[in-house]
Protein backbone atom coordinates (compact mmCIF):
# COMPACT_ATOMS: atom_id res chain seq x y z
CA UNK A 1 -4.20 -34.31 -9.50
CA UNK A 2 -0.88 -36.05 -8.15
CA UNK A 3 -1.14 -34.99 -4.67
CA UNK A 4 -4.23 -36.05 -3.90
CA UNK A 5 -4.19 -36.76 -0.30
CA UNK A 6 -3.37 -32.78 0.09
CA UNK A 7 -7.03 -31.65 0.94
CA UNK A 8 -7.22 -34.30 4.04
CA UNK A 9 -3.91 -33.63 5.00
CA UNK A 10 -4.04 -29.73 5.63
CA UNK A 11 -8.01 -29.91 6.71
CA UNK A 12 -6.04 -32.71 9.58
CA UNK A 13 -3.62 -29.89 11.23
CA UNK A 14 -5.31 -27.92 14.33
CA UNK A 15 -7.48 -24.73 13.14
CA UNK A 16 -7.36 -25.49 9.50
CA UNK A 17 -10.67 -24.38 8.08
CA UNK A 18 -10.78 -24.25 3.60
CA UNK A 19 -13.06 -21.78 1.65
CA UNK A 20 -13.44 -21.29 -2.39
CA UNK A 21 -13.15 -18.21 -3.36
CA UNK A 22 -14.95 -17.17 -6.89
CA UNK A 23 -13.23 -14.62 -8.33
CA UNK A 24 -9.54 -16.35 -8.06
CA UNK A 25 -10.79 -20.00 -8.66
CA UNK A 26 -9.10 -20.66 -5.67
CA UNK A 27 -9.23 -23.13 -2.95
CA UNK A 28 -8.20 -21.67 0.25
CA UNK A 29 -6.23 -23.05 3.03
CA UNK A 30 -6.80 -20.53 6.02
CA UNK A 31 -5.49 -20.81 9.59
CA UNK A 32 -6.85 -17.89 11.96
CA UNK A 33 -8.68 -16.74 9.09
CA UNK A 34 -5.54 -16.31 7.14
CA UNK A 35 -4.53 -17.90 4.07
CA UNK A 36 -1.32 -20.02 4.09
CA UNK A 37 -1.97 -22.96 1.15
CA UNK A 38 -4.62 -22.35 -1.76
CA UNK A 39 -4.97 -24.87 -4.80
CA UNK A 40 -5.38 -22.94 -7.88
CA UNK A 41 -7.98 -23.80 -10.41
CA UNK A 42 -7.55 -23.32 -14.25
CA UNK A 43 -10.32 -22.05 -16.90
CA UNK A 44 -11.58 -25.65 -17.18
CA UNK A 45 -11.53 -25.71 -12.92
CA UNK A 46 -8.83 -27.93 -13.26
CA UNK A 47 -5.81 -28.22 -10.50
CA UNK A 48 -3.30 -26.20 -11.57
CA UNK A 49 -0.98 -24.94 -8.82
CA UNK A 50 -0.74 -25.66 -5.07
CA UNK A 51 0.99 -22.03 -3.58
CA UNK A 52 2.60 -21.88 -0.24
CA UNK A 53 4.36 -19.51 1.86
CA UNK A 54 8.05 -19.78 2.63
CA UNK A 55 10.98 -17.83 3.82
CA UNK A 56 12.41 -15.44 0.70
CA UNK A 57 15.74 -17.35 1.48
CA UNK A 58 13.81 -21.08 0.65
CA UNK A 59 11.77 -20.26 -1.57
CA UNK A 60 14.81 -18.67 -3.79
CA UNK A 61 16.88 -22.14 -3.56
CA UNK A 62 14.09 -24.07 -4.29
CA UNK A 63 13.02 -22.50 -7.26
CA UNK A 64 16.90 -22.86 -8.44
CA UNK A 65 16.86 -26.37 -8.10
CA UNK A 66 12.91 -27.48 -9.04
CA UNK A 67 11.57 -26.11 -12.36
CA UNK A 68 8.22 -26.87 -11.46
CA UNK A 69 8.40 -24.42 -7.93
CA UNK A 70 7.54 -20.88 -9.85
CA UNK A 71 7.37 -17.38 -8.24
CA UNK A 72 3.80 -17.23 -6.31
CA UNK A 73 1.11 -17.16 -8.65
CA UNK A 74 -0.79 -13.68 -7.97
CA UNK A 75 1.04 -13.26 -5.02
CA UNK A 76 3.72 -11.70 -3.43
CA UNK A 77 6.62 -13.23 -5.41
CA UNK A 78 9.56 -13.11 -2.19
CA UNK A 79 7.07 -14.73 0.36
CA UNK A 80 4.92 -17.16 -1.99
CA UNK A 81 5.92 -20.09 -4.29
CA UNK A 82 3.16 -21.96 -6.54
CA UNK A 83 4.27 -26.16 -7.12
CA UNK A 84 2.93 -27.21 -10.42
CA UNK A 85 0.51 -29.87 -9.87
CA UNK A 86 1.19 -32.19 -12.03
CA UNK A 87 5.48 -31.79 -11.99
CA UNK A 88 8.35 -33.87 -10.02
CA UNK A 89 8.03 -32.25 -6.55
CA UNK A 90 8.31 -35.09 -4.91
CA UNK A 91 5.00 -35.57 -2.07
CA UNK A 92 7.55 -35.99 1.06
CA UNK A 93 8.88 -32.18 -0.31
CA UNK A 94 5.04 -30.98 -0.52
CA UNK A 95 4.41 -31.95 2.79
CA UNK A 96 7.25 -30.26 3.85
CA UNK A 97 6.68 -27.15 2.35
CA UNK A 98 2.76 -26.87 3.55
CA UNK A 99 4.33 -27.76 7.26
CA UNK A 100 6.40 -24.40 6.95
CA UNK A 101 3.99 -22.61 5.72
CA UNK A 102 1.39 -23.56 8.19
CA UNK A 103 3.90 -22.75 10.55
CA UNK A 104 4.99 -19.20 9.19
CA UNK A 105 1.37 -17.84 9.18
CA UNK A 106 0.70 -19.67 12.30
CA UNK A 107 3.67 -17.45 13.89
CA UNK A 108 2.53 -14.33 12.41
CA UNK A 109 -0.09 -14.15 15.52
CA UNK A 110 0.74 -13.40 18.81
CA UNK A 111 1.13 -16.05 21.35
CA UNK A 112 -1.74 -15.43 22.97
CA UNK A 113 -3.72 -16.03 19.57
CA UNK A 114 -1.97 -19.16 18.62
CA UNK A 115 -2.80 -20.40 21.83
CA UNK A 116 -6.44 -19.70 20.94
CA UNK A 117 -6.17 -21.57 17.58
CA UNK A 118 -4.40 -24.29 18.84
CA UNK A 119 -6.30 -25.08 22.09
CA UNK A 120 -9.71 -25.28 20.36
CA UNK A 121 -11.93 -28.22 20.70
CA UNK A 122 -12.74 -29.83 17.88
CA UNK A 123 -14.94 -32.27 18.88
CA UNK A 124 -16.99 -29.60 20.50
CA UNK A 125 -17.06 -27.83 17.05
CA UNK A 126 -17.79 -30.52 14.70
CA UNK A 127 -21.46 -31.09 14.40
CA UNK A 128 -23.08 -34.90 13.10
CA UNK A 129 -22.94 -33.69 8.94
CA UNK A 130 -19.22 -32.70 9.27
CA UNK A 131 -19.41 -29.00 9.44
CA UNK A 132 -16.87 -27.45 11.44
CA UNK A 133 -19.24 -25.20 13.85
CA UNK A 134 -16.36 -22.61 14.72
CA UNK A 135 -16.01 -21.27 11.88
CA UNK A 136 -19.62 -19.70 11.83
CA UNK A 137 -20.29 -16.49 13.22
CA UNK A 138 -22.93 -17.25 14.95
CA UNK A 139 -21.09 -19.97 17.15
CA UNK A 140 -20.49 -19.07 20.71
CA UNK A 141 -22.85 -15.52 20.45
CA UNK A 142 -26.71 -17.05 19.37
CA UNK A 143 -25.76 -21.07 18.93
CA UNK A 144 -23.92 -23.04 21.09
CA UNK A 145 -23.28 -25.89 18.04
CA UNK A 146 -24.95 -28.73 17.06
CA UNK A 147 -23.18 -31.35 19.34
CA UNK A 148 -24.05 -29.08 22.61
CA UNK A 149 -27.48 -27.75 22.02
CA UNK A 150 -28.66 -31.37 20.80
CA UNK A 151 -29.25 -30.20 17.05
CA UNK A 152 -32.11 -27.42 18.01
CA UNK A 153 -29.27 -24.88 16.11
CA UNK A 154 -30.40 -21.38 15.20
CA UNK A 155 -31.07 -22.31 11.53
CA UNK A 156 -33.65 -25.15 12.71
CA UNK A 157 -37.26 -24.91 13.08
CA UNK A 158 -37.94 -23.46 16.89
CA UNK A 159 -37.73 -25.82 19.29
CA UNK A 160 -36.66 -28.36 17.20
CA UNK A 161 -33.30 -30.16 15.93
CA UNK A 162 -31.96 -29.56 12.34
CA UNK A 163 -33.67 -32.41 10.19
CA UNK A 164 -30.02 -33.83 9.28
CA UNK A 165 -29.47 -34.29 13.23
CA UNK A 166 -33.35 -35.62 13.64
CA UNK A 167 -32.21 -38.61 11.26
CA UNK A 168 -28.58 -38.98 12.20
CA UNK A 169 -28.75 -38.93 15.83
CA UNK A 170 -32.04 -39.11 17.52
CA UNK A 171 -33.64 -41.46 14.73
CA UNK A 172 -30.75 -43.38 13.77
CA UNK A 173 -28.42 -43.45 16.85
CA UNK A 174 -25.17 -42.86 15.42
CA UNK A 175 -22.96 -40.87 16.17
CA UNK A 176 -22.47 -38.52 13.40
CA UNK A 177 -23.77 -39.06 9.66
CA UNK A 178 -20.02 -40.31 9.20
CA UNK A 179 -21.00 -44.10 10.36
CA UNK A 180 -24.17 -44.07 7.58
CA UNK A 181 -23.59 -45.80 4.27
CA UNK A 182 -25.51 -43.13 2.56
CA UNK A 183 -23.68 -40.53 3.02
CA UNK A 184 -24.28 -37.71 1.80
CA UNK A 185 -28.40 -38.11 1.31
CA UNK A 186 -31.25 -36.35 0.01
CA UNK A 187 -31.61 -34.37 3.43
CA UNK A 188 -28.38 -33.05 3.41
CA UNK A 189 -28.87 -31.84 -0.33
CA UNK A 190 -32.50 -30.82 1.29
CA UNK A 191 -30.94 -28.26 3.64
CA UNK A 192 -28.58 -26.08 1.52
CA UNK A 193 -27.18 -22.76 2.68
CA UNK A 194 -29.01 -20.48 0.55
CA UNK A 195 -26.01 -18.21 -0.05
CA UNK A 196 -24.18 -20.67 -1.43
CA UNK A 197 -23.59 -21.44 -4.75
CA UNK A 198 -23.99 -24.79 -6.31
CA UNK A 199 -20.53 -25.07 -6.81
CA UNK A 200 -19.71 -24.11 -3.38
CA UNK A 201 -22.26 -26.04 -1.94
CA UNK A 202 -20.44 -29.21 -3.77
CA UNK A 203 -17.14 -28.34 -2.15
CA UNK A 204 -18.70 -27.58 1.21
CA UNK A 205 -20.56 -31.14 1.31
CA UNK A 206 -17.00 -32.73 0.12
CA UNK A 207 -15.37 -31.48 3.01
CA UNK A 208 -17.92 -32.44 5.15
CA UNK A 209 -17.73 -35.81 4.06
CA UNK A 210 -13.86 -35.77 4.54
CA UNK A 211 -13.95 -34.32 7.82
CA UNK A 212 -16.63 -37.11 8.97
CA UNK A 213 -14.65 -39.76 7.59
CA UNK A 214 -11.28 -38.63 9.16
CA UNK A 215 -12.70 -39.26 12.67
């Protein structure tokens, strides 16, 4: 795909968290828990179409003057635009147009809830194999996180700490699993989310890896 420094780009802007969802072949983009970029997969799960949200007034002129910006794809078609991924859009324009759109969903919540989004602590949130604790549902209610309960989170064996924090941290003494040359290892592939699928559990160990490397 052209734009491939998109996925490290968006997953770098506050309160970004990225899912896959099946049934569309999408990637999604989600701030708040609400989509504003997805990358759209073809029947070979190829990159097909990056689709933002803009104003109706944008997104109008922009289709007018770049044949490769079509109506949304599956979506509204006044709010959303898809980009053809391999077209002339040129990146500095891409960026652009995932900045607004960030911003337009952002603005959708109240002030109170943007403040929320926006004020998180990452670091906090971000346990040693990249996984972005907040956006569990168990964070904050029956596990504190990885990075604040010393990796004894509610998934590892009682009174112990995960296995990938066991090696990473107390074994190893590194930071995170982001400053270890083996990256991602058997243990990681060891403790898979059961209700994942494999394909999912690829994506989620690529961001992982992308998150770990970004800080």
């Amino acid at each position: 795909m052209r734009y491939a420094w998109m996925d490290e780009y968006l997953l770098g802007k506050a309160g970004v968290t990225k899912d896959f969802q099946k049934d569309w072949n999408w990637i999604r983009y989600q701030i708040g828990g609400k989509m504003f970029a997805a990358l759209c997969m073809n029947g070979e799960n190829e990159p097909c179409y990056i689709t933002v949200k803009l104003e109706p007034t944008e997104g109008d002129f922009l289709r007018q003057q770049y044949e490769d910006i079509i109506p949304g794809y599956y979506m509204n078609k006044t709010h959303w635009n898809s980009i053809i991924v391999d077209g002339e859009v040129p990146d500095d324009l891409l960026k652009d147009l995932l900045d607004k759109s960030y911003q337009l969903v952002l603005g959708g919540f109240s002030k109170k809830k943007q403040q929320e989004i926006l004020s998180v602590d990452v670091n906090n949130r971000i346990s040693c194999c990249g996984t972005d604790c907040g956006t569990c549902s168990y964070f904050e209610t029956m596990c504190k996180g990885c990075s604040a309960s010393l990796g004894r989170v509610f998934h590892a064996p009682e009174g112990q700490a995960c296995p990938i924090y066991e090696c990473s941290v107390n074994k190893s003494k590194l930071k995170d699993c982001g400053e270890c040359c083996d990256v991602p290892c058997a243990i990681w592939k060891k403790t898979k989310d059961p209700s994942l699928s494999e394909e999912e559990f690829l994506l989620n160990i690529q961001e992982r890896v992308a998150r770990l490397k970004k800080e």
